[in-house]
N, C-alpha and C. Protein backbone atom coordinates (compact mmCIF):
# COMPACT_ATOMS: atom_id res chain seq x y z
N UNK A 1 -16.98 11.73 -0.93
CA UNK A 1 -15.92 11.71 -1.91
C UNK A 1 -15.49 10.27 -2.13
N UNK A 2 -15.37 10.04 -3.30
CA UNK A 2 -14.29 8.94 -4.05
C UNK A 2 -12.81 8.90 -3.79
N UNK A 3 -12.53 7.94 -3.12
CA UNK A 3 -11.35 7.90 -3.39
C UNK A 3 -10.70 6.74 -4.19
N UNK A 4 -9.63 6.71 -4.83
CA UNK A 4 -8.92 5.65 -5.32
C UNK A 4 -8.27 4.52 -4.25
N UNK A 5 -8.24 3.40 -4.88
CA UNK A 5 -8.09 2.09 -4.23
C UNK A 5 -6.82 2.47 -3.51
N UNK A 6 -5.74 2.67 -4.25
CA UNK A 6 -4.63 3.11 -4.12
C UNK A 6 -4.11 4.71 -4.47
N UNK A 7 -2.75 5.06 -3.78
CA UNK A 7 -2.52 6.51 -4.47
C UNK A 7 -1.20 6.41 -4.33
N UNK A 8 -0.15 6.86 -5.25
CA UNK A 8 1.46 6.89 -5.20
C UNK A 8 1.75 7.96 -4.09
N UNK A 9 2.83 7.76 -3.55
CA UNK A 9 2.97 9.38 -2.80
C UNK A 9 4.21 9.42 -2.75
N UNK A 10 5.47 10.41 -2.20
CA UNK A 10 6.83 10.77 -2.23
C UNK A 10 6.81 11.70 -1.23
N UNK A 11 7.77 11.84 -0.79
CA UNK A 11 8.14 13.46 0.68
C UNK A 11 9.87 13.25 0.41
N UNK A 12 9.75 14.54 0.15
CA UNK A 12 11.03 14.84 0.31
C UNK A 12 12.01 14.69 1.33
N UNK A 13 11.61 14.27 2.31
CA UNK A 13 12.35 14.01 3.74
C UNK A 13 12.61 12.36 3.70
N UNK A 14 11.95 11.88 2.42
CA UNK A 14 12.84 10.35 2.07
C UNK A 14 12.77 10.28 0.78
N UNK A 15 13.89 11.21 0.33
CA UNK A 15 14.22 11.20 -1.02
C UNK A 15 14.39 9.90 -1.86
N UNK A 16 14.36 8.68 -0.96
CA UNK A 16 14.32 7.51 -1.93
C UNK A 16 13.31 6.48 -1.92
N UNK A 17 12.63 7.10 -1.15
CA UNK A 17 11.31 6.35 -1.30
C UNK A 17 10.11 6.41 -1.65
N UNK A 18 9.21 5.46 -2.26
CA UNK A 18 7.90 5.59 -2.97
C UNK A 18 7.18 5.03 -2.13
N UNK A 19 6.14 5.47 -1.47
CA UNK A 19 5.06 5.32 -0.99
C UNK A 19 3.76 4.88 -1.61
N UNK A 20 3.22 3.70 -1.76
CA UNK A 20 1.77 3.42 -1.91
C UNK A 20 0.47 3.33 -0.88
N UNK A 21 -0.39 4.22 -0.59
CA UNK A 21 -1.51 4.29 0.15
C UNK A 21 -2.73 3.17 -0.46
N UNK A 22 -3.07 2.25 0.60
CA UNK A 22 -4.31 1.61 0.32
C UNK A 22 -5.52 1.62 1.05
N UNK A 23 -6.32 2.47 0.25
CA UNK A 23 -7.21 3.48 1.35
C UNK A 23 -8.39 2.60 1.75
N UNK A 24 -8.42 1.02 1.26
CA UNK A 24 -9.73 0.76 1.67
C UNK A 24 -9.39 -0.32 2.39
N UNK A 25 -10.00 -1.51 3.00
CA UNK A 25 -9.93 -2.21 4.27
C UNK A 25 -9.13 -3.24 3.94
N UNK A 26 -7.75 -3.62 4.43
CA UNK A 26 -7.36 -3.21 5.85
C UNK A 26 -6.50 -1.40 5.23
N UNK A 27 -6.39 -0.86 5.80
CA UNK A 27 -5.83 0.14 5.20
C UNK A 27 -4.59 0.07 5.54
N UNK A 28 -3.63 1.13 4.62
CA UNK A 28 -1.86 1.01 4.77
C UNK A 28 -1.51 1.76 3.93
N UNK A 29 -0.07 2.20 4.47
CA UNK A 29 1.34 2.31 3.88
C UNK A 29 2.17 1.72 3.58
N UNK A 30 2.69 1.31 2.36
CA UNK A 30 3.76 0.45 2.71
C UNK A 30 4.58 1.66 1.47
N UNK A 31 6.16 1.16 2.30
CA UNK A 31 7.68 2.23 1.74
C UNK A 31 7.81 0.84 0.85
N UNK A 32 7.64 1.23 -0.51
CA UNK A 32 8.35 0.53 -1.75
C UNK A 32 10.08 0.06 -1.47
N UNK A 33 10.27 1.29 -1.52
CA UNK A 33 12.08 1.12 -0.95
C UNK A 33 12.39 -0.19 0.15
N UNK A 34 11.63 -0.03 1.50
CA UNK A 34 12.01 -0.70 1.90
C UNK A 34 10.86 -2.00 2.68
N UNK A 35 9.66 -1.92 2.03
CA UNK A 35 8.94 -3.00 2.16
C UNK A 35 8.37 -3.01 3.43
N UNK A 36 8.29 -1.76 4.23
CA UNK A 36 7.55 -1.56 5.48
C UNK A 36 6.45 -0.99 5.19
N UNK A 37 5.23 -2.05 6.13
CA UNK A 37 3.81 -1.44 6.02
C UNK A 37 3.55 -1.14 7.48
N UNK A 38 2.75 0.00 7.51
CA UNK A 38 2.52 0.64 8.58
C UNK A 38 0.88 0.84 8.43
N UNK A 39 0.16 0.17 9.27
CA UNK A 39 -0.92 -0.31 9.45
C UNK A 39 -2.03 1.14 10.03
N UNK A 40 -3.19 1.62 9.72
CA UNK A 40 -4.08 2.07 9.82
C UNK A 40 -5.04 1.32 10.58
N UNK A 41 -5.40 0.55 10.74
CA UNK A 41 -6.37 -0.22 11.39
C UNK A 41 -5.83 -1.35 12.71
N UNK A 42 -6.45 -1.71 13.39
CA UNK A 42 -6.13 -2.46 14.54
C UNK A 42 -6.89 -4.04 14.49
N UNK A 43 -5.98 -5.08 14.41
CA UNK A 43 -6.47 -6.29 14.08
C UNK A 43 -7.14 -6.71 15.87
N UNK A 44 -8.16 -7.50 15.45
CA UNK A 44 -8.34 -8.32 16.63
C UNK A 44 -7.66 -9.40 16.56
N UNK A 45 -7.14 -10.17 17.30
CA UNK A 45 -6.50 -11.68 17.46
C UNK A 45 -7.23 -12.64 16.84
N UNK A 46 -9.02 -12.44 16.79
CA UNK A 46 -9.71 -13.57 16.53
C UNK A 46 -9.66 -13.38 14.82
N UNK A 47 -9.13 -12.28 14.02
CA UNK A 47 -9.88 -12.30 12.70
C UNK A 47 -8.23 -12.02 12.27
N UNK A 48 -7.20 -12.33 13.08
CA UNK A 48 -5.54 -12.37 12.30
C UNK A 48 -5.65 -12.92 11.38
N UNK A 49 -6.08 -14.33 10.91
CA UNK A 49 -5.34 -15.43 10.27
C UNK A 49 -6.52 -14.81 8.70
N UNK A 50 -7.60 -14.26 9.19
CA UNK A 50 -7.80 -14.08 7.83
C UNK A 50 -8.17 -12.65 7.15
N UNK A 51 -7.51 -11.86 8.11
CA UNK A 51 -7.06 -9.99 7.73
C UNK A 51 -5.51 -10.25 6.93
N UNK A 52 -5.18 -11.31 7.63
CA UNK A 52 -3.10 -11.53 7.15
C UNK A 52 -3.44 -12.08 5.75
N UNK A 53 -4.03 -12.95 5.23
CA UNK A 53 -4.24 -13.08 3.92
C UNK A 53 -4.78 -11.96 3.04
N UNK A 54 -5.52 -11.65 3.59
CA UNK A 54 -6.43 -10.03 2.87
C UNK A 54 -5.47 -9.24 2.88
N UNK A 55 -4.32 -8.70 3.76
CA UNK A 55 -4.04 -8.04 3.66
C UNK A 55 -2.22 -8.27 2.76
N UNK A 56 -1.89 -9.51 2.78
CA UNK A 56 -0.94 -9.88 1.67
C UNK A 56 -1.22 -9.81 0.34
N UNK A 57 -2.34 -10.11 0.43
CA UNK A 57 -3.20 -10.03 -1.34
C UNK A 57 -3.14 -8.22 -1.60
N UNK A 58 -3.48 -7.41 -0.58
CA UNK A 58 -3.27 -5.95 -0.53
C UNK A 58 -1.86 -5.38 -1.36
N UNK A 59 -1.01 -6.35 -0.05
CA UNK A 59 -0.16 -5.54 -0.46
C UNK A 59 0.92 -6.02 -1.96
N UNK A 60 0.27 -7.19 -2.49
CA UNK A 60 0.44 -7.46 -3.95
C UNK A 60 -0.16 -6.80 -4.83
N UNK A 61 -1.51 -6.70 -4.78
CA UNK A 61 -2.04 -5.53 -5.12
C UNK A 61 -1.42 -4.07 -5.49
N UNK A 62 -0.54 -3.53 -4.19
CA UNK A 62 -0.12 -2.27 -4.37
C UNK A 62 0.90 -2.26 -5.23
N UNK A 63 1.93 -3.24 -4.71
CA UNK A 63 3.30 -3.20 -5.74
C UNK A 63 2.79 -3.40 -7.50
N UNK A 64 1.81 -3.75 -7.93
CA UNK A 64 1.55 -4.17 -9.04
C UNK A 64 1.01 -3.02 -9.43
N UNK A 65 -0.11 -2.28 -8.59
CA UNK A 65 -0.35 -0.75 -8.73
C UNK A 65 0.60 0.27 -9.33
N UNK A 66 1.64 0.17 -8.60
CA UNK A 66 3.38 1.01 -8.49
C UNK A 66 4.03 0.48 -10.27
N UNK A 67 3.55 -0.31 -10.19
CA UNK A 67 4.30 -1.11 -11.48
C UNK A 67 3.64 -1.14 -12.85
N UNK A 68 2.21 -0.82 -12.98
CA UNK A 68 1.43 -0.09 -13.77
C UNK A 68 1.59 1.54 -13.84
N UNK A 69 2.06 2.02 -13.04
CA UNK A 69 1.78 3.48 -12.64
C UNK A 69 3.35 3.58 -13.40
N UNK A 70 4.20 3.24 -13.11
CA UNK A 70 5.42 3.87 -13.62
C UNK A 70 5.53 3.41 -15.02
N UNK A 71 4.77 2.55 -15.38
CA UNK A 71 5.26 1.67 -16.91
C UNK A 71 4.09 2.49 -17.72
N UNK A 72 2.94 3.59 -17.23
CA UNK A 72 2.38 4.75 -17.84
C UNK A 72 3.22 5.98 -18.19
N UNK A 73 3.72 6.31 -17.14
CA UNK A 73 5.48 7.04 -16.97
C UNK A 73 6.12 7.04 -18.57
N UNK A 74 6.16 5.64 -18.23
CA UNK A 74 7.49 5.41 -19.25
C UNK A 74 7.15 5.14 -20.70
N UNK A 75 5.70 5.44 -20.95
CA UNK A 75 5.00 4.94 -22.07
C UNK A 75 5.21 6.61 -23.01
């Protein structure tokens, strides 16, 4: 199966928050609301300095995702 780069998600048990999934490497969650990413994968120490760039570019990526996705919404 295919999956998408990204996927929006919501749960009712945090009625104020938007969730973006980034299903491909490094993988994550991050809460829109409050800018916490919660990591899927386990960094080694030796490949930090350049997973932490990959994975900032990610998570620019997502918010811009979130920000296309709702401005379809609103179209």
């Amino acid at each position: 199966m295919t999956l998408p780069k990204f996927i929006l998600g919501d749960n009712s048990d945090f009625p104020d928050a938007i969730f973006v999934i980034h299903t491909e490497f490094p993988r994550f969650i991050i809460n829109l609301e409050t800018d916490k990413v919660e990591w899927f994968e386990e960094f080694d120490k030796e490949d930090q300095k350049e997973l932490e760039s990959e994975a900032e570019h990610a998570i620019i990526e997502a918010t811009k995702f979130y920000d296309s996705e709702i401005a379809k919404y609103e179209e």
